[in-house]
Protein backbone atom coordinates (compact mmCIF):
# COMPACT_ATOMS: atom_id res chain seq x y z
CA UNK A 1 23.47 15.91 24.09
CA UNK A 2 22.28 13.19 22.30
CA UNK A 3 24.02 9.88 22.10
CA UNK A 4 24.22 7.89 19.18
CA UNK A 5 24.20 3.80 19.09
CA UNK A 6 25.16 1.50 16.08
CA UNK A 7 22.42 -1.10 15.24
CA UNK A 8 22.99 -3.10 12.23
CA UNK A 9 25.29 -0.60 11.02
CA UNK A 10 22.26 1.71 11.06
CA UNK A 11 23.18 4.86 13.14
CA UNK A 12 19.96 5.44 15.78
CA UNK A 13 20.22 8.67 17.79
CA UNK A 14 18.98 7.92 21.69
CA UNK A 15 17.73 9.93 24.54
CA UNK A 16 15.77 12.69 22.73
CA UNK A 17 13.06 14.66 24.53
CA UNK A 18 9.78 13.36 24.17
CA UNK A 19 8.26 15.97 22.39
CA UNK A 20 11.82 17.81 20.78
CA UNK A 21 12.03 21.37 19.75
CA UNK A 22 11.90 20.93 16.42
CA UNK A 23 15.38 22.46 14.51
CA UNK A 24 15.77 26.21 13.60
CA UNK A 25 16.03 27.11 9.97
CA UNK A 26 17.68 24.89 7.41
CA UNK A 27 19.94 23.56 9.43
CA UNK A 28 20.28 19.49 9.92
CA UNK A 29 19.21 17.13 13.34
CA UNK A 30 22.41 17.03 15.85
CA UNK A 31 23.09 13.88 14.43
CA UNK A 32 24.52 14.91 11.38
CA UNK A 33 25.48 18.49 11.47
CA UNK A 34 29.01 19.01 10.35
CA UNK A 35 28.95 16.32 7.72
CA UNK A 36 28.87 16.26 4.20
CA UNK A 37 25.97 16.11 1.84
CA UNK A 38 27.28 12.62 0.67
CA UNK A 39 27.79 11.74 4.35
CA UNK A 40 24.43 12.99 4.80
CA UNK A 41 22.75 11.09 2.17
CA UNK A 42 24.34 7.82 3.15
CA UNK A 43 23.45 8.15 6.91
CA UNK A 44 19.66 8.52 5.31
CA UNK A 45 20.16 6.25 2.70
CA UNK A 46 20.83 3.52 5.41
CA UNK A 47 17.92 3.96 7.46
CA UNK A 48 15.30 4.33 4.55
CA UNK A 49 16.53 0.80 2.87
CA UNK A 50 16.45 -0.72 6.55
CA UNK A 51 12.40 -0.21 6.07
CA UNK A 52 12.14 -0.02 2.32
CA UNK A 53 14.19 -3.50 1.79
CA UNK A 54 12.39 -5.44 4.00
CA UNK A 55 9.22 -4.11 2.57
CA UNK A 56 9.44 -4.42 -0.83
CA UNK A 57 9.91 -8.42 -0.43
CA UNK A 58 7.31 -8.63 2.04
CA UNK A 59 4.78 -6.93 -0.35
CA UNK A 60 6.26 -8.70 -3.51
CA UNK A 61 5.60 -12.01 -1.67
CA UNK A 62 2.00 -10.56 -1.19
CA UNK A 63 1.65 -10.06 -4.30
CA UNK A 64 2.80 -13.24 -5.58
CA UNK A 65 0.10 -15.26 -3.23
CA UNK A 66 -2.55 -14.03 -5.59
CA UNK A 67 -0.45 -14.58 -8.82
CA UNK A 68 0.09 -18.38 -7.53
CA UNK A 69 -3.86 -18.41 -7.25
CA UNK A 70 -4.49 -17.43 -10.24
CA UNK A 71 -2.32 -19.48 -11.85
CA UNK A 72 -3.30 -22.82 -9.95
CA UNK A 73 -6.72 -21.96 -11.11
CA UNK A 74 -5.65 -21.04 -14.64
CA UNK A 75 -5.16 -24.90 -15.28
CA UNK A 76 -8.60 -25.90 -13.89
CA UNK A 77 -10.33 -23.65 -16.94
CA UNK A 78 -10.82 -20.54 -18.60
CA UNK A 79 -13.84 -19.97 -16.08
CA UNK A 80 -11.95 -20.57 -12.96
CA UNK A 81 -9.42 -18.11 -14.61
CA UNK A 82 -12.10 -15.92 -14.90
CA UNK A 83 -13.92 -16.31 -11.47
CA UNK A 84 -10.77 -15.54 -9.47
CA UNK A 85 -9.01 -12.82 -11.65
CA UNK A 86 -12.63 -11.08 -11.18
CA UNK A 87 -12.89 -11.89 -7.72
CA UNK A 88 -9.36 -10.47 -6.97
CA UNK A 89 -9.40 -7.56 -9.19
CA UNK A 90 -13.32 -6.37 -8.45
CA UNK A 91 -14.82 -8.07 -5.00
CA UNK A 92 -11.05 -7.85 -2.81
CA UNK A 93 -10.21 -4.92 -4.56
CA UNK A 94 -12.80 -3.04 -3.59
CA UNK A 95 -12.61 -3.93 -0.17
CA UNK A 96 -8.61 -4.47 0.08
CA UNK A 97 -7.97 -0.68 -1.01
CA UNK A 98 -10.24 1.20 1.37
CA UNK A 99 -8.58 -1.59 4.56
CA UNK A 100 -5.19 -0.70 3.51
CA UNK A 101 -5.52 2.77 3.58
CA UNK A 102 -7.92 2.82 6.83
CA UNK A 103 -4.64 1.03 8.35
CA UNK A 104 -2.60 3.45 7.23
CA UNK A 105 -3.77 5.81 9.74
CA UNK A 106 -1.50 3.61 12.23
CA UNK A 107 2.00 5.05 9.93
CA UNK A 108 0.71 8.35 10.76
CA UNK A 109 -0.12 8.35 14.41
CA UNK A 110 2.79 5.42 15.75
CA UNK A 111 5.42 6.66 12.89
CA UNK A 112 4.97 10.04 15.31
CA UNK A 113 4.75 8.36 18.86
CA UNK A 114 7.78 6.28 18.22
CA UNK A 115 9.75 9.23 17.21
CA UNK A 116 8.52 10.55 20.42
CA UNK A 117 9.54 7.78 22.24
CA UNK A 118 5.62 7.42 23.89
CA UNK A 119 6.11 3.86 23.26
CA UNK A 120 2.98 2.68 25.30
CA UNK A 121 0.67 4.23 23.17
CA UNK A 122 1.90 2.21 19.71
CA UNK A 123 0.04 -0.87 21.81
CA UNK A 124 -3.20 1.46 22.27
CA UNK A 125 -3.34 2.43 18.33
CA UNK A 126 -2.88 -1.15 17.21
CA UNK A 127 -5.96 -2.34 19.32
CA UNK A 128 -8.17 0.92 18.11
CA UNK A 129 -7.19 0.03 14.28
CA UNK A 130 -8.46 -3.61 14.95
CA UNK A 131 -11.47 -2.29 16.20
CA UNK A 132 -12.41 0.18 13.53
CA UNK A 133 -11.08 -2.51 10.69
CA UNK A 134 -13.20 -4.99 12.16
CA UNK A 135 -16.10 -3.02 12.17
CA UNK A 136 -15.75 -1.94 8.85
CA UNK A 137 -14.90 -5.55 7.43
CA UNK A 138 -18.76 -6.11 8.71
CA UNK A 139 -20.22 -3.30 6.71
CA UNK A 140 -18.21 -4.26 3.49
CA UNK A 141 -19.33 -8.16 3.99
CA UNK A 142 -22.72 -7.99 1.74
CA UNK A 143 -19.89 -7.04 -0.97
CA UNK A 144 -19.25 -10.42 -0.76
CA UNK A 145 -22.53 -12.32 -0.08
CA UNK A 146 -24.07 -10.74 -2.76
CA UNK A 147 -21.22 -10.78 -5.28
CA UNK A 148 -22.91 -12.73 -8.30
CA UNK A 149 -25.28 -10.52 -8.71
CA UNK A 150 -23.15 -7.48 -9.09
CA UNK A 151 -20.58 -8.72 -11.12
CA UNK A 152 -24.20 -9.72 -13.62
CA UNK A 153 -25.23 -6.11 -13.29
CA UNK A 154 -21.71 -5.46 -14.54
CA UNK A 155 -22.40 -7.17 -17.72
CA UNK A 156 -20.22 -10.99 -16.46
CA UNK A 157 -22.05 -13.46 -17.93
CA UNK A 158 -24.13 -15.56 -15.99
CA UNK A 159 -21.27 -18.74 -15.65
CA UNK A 160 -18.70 -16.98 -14.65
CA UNK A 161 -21.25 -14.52 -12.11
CA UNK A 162 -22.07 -17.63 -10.61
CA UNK A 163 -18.62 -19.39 -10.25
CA UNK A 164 -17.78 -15.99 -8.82
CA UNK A 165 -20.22 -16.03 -6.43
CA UNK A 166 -18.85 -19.31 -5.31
CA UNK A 167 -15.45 -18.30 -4.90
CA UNK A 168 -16.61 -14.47 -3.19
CA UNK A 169 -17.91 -16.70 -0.44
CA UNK A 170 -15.21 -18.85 0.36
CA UNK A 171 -12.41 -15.74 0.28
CA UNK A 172 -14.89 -14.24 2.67
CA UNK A 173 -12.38 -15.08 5.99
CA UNK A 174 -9.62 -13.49 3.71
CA UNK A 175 -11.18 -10.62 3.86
CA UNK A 176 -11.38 -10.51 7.77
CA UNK A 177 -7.52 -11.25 7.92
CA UNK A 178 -7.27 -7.61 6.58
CA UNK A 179 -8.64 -6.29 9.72
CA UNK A 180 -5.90 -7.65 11.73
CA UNK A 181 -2.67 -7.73 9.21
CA UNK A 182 -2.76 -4.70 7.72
CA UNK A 183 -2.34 -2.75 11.40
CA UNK A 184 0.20 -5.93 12.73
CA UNK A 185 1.72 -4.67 9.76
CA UNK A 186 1.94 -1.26 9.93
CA UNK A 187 2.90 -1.33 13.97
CA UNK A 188 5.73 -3.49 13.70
CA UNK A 189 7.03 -1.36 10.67
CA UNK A 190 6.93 1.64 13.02
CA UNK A 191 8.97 0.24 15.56
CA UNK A 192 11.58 -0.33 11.97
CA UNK A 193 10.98 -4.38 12.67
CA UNK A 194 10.40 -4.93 9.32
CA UNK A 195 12.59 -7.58 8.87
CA UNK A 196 10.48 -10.07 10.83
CA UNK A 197 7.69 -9.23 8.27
CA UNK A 198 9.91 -10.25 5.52
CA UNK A 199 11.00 -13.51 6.81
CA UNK A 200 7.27 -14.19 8.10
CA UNK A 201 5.67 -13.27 4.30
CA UNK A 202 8.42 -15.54 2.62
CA UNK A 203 7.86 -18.55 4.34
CA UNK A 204 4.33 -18.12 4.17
CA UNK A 205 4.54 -17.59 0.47
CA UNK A 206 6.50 -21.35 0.63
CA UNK A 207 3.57 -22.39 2.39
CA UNK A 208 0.62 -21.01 0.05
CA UNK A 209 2.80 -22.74 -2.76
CA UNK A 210 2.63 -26.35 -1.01
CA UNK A 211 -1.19 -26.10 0.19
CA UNK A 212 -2.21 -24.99 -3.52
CA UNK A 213 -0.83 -27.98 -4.81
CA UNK A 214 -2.35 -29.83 -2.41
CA UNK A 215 -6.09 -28.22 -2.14
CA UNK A 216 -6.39 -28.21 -5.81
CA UNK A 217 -4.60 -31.21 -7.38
CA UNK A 218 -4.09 -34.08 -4.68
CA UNK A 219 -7.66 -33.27 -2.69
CA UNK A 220 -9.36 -32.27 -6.01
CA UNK A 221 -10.98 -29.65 -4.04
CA UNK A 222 -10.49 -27.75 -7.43
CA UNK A 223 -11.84 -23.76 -7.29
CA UNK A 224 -12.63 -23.38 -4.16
CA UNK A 225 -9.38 -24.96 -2.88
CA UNK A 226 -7.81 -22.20 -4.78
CA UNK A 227 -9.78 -20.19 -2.93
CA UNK A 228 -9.69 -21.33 0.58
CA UNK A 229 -5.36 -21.47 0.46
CA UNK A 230 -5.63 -17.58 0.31
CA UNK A 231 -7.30 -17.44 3.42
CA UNK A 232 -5.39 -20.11 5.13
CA UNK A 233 -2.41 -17.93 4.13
CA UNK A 234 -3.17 -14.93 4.91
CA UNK A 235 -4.61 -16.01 8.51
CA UNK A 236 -1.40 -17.54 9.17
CA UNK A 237 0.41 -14.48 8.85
CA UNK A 238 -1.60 -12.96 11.48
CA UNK A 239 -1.31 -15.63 13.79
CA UNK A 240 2.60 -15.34 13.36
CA UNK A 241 2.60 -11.85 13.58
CA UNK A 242 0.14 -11.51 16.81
CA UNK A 243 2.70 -14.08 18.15
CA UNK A 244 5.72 -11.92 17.62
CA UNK A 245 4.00 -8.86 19.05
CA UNK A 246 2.28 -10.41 22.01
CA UNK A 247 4.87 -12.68 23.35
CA UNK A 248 7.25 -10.41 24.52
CA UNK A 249 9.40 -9.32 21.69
CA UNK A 250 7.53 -5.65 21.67
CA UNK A 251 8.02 -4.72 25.12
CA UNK A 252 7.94 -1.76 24.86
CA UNK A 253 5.11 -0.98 22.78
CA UNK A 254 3.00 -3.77 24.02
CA UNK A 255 1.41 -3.67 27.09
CA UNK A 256 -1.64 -6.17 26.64
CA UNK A 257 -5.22 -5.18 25.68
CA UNK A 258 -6.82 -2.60 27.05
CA UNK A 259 -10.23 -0.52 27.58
CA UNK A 260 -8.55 2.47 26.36
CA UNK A 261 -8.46 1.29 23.11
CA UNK A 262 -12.32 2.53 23.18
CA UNK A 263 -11.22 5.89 24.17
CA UNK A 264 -11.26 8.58 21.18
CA UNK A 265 -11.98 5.93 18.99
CA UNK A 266 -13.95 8.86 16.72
CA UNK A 267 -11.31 10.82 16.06
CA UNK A 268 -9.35 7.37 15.26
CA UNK A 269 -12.27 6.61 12.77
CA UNK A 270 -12.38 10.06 11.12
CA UNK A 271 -8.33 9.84 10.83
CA UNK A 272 -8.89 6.25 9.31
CA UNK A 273 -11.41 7.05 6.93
CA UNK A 274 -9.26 10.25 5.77
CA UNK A 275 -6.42 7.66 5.15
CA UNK A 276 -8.84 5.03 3.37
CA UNK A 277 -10.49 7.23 0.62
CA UNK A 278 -7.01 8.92 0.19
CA UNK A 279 -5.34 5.03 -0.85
CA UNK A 280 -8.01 3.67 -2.00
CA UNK A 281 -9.24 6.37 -4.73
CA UNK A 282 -5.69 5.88 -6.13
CA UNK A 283 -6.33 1.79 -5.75
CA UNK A 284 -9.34 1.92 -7.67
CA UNK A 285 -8.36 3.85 -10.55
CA UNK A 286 -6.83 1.03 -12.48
CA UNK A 287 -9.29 -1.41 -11.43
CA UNK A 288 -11.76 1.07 -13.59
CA UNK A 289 -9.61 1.32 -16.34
CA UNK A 290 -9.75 -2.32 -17.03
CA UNK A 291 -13.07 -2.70 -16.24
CA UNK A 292 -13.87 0.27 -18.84
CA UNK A 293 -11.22 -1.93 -21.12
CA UNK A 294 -13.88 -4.68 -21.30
CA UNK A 295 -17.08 -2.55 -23.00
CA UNK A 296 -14.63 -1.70 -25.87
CA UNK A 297 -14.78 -3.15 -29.61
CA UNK A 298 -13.01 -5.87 -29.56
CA UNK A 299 -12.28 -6.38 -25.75
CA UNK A 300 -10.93 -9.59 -25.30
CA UNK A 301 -7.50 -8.50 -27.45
CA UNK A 302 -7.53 -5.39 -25.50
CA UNK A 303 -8.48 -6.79 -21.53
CA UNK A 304 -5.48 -9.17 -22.48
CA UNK A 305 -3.09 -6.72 -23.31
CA UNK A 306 -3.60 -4.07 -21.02
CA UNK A 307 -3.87 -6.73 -18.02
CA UNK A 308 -0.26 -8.12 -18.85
CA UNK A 309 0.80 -4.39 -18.72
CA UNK A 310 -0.75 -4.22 -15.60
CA UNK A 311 0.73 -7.27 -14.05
CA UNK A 312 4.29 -5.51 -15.29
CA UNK A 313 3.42 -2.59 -13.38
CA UNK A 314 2.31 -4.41 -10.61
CA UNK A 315 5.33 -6.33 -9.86
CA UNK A 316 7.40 -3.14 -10.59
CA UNK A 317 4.64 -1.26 -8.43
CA UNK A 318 5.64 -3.45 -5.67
CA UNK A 319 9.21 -1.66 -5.14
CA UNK A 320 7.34 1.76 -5.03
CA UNK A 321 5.27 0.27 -2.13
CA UNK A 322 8.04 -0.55 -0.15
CA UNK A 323 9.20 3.23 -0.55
CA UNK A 324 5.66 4.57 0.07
CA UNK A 325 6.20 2.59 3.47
CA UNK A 326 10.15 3.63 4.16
CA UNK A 327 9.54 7.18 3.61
CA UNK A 328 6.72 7.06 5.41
CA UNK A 329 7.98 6.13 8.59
CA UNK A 330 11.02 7.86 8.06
CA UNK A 331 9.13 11.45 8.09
CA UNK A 332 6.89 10.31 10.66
CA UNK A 333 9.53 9.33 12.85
CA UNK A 334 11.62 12.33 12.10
CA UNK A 335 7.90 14.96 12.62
CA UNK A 336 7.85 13.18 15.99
CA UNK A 337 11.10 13.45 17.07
CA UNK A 338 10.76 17.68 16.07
CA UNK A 339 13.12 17.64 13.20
CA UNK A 340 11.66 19.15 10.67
CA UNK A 341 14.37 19.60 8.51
CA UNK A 342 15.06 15.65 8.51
CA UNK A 343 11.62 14.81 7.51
CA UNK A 344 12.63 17.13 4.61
CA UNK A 345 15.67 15.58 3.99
CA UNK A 346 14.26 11.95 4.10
CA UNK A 347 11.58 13.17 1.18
CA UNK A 348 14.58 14.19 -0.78
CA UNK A 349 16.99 11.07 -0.36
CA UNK A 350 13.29 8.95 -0.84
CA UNK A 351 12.24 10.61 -4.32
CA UNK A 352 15.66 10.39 -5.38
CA UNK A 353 16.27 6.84 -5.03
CA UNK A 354 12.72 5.80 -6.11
CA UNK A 355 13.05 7.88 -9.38
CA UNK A 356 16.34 6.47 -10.20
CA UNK A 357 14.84 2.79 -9.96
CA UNK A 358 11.47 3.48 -11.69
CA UNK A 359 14.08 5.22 -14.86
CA UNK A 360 16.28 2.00 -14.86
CA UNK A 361 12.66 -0.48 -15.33
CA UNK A 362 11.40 2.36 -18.04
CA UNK A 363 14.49 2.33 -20.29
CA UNK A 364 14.48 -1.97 -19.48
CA UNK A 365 10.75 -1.77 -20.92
CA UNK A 366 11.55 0.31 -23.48
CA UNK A 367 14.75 -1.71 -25.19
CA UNK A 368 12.13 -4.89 -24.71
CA UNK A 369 9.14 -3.54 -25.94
CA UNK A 370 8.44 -6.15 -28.73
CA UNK A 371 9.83 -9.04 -26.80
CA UNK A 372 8.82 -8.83 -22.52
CA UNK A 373 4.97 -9.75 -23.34
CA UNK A 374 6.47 -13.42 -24.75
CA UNK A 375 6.56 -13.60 -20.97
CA UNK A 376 2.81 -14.33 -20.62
CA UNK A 377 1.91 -15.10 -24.60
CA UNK A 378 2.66 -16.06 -27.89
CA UNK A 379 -0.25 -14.78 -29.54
CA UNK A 380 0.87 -12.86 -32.42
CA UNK A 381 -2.37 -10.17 -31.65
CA UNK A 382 -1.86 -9.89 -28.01
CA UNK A 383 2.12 -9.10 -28.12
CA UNK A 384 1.44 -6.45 -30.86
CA UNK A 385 -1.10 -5.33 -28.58
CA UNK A 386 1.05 -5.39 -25.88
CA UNK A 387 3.72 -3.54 -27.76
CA UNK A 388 1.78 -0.56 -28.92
CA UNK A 389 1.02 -0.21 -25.18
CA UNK A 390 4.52 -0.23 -23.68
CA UNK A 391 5.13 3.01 -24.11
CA UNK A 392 2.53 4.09 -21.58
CA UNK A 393 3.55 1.74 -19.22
CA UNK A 394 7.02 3.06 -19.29
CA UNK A 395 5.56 6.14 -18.27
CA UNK A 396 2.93 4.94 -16.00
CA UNK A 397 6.62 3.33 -14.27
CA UNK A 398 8.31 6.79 -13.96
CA UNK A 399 5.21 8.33 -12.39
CA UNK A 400 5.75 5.10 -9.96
CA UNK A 401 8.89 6.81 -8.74
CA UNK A 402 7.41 9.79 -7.81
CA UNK A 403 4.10 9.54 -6.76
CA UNK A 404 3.87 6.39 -4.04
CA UNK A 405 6.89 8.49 -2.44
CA UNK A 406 4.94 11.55 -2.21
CA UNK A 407 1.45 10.04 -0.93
CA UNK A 408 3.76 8.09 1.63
CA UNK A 409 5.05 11.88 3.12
CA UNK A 410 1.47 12.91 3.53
CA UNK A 411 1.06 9.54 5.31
CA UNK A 412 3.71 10.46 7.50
CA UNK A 413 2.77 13.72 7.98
CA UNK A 414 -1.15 13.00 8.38
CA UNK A 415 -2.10 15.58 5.49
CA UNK A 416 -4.78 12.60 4.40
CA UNK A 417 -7.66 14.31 4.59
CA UNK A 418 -6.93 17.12 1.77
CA UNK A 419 -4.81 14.73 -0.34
CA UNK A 420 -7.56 12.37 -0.45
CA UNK A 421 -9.46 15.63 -1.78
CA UNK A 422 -6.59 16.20 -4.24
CA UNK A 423 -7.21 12.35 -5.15
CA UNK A 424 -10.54 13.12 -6.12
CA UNK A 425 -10.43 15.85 -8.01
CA UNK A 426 -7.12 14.49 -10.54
CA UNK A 427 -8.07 10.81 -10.47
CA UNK A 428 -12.20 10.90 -11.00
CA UNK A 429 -12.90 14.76 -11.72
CA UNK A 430 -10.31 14.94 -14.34
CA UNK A 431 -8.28 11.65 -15.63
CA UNK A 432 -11.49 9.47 -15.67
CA UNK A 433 -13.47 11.97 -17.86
CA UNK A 434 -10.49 12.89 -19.98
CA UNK A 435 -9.69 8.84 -19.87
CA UNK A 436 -13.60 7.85 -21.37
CA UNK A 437 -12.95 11.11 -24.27
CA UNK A 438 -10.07 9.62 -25.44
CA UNK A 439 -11.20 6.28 -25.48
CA UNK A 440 -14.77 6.04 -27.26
CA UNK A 441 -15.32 10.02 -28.66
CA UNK A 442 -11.73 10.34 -29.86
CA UNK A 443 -11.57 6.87 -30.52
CA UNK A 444 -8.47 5.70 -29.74
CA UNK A 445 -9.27 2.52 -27.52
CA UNK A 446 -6.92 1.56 -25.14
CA UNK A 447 -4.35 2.97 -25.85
CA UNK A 448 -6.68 6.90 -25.21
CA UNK A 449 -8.60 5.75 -22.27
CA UNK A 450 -4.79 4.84 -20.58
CA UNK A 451 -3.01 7.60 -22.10
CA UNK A 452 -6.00 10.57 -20.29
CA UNK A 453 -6.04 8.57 -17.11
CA UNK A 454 -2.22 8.84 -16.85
CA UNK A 455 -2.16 12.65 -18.22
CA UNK A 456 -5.24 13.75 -16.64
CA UNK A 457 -4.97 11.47 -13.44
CA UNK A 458 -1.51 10.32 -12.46
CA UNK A 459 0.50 13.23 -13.41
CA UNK A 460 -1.53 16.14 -12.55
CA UNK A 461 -1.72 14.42 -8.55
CA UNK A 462 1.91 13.92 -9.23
CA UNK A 463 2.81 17.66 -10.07
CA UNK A 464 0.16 18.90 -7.37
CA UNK A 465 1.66 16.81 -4.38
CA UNK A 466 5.33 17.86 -5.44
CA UNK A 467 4.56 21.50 -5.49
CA UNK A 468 2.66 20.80 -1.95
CA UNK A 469 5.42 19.00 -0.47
CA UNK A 470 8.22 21.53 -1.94
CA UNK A 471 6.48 24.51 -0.50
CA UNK A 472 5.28 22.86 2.99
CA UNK A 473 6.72 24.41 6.12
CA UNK A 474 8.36 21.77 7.77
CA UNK A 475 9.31 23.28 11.09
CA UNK A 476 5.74 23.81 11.72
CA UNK A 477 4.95 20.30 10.55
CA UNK A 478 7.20 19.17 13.48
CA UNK A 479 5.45 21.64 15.46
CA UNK A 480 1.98 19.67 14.14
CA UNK A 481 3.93 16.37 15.03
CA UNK A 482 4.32 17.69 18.59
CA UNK A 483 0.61 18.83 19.40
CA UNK A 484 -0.75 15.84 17.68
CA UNK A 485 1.23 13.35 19.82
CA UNK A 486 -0.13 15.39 23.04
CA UNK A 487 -3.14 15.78 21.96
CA UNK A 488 -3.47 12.05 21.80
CA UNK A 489 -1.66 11.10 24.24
CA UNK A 490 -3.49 13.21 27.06
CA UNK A 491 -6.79 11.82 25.76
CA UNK A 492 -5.48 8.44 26.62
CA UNK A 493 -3.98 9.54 30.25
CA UNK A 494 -7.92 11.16 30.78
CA UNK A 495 -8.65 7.96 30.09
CA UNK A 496 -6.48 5.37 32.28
CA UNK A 497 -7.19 8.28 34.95
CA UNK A 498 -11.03 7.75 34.56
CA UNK A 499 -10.38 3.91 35.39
């Protein structure tokens, strides 16, 4: 019988076998059997917001470190503008999408082992995903190093190349704080402790605020002070994070480090590397699409307007994120625990409540269509610019309900490895090409190269993923849940027992 505790009004059911049966046929977890769908959706509703709140301002406040950046820098010059949009949008990009998703490996295999209760081995993951991070934040260094000259051979003039190169080398332990963030991040979500992330991110985000000021106007350190305040910020939520996690208040999950951590760290790297290409071919496809923007006639009008469009969606992105993360651990937990049918449910409740928020922002952008790029300009070209673009962003928001939801179930339920297939094929097989037609042969611009990249990309991923996830057998996903969680968890007791 399993007993049920209130925690923050959240109900959390207790004392399940390690490794559960999952349930039989399409009937719900213990927990809620006998009660209505309503009841039902509410008793889900609770526990995805109690990850997806939390999350959404933690990655909004992310989000808004670089914006702050960029905007400090924005009043030193059009060059520094230039130098750290291109270093943020190109050089981290690059690197920052293939991290993330590497890291979110971690949602896959402690999302499981928590919902298994084999607590100990969220402590052995964590150290495994700082290894392989580390390693790979090495390899992606020259990147980096060598940044001015690849952003020339990308046809940046030689100025801005060079101030580039400048500011590439001084973001350089930024990119190291990835390594150790993204899988703090990811393990303390698990364990549904995502409020401390929130808290932590806003009062970093204080923080960056003061120290910009302070780098670039009262020490005059100008650029690179810019530059150096992203690192200082982003380090500081690792050391406040490590902190949390290592001094006592995961006790459970936490055990110290330890040599297992290089046990089956190659089946940890080929789950990683799954996860990476799977987030990051979806992270790079924008970053393209503006790149592309900038060898068009007239680029300048068009870089400008499509980039405020993409700041919109960024910002609106960030909600999707948070859902991409609650669902996530919601189906992971659920796969762990056996209950098949509750991973189900949880897509359901997830979709549901992401769609509705992505059709609210659509209709907002459609009523403001001539007025929400006053926002960022005043030029009369760039707002009708803007304008004849809104339309696809109101799309490219709906698809935002949809899709981050759906890649965060596979996430859950470690199906990386062929979604990041599925990835490939819609994003650079089909949307890209179709994307590039559009845009020079058909000659529409902008406005064709975003419209086949959204047709061709984002919605044919979009339809695939929903048919996959509709037509998955979910009882023998919990039954996949099960072995996986044995599987790695008698790889690490070979292990301690070889000690």
């Amino acid at each position: 019988m399993d007993r049920e505790e209130k925690e923050d009004g959240v109900v959390l059911v207790l004392d399940r076998p390690l490794l559960a049966e999952p349930s039989t046929g399409n009937s719900p977890p213990a927990y809620v059997q006998g009660k209505s769908l309503a009841s039902r959706v509410w008793i889900e509703t609770k526990k995805l917001w109690r990850i997806v709140g939390p999350a959404i301002v933690a990655r909004i406040a992310s989000f808004s470190m670089n914006v702050i950046t960029q905007a400090f820098a924005g009043h030193l010059g059009d060059n520094e503008l230039a130098a750290i949009s291109i270093v943020n949008n190109v050089i981290i990009g690059l690197s920052f999408g293939l991290l993330l998703g590497m890291a979110s490996a971690l949602e896959t295999l402690c999302g499981q082992a928590f919902g298994a209760k084999r607590y100990p081995m969220l402590g052995i993951y964590l150290q495994r995903s700082w290894i392989v991070l580390f390693i790979c934040c090495i390899l992606l260094s020259p990147i980096y190093v060598f940044a001015s000259p690849i952003l020339k051979l990308l046809g940046q003039t030689d100025e801005v190349s060079e101030l580039s190169g400048v500011v590439s080398l001084w973001v350089l332990p930024l990119h190291f704080s990835y390594a150790f963030f993204f899988p703090l991040q990811r393990f303390v979500q698990s364990q549904l402790k995502n409020f401390v992330t929130l808290w932590m991110s806003l009062v970093v985000l204080v923080i960056h605020t003061l120290i910009s000021w302070i780098f670039v106007y009262v020490l005059d350190f100008g650029i690179v002070g810019a530059a150096v305040t992203l690192g200082i910020s982003w380090w500081l939520l690792v050391f406040m994070l490590l902190v949390y996690v290592t001094c006592g208040w995961c006790p459970l999950s936490w055990h110290g480090l330890s040599m297992e951590a290089f046990s089956g760290l190659w089946e940890f790297v080929k789950l990683s590397t799954s996860s990476g290409v799977m987030l990051c071919l979806e992270f790079w496809y924008y970053k393209i699409l503006i790149v592309m923007t900038g060898y068009l006639p007239d680029s300048t009008l068009a870089v400008d307007a499509l980039s405020i469009c993409m700041t919109v969606n960024g910002w609106e992105f960030m909600i999707h994120l948070g859902f991409l993360a609650g669902v996530g651990v919601r189906v992971a937990n659920e796969l762990g625990a056996g209950n098949g049918q509750a991973a189900k449910f949880a897509t359901k409740v997830a979709v549901a409540e992401s769609s509705f928020i992505s059709l609210f922002f659509c209709v907002l952008i459609i009523a403001l269509h001539d007025k929400f790029g006053y926002i960022f300009t005043s030029s009369t070209d760039v707002l009708l610019a803007v304008d004849h673009l809104s339309y696809l962003l109101a799309i490219t928001i709906i698809l935002n309900g949809i899709q981050p939801v759906l890649s965060g179930v596979a996430i859950g339920s470690g199906w990386q490895a062929w979604v990041a297939y599925v990835n490939l094929f819609c994003y650079y097989i089909v949307g890209l090409p179709l994307g590039i037609v559009l845009g020079w042969v058909a000659d529409y611009g902008v406005l064709g190269m975003w419209a086949g990249m959204i047709l061709g990309g984002t919605l044919v991923q979009t339809v695939i993923l929903a048919i996959i996830a509709t037509r998955r057998d979910w009882e023998n996903e919990a039954l996949a849940a099960g072995r996986r969680v044995k599987k790695w968890s008698t790889q690490d007791n070979q292990a301690e027992g070889q000690q």
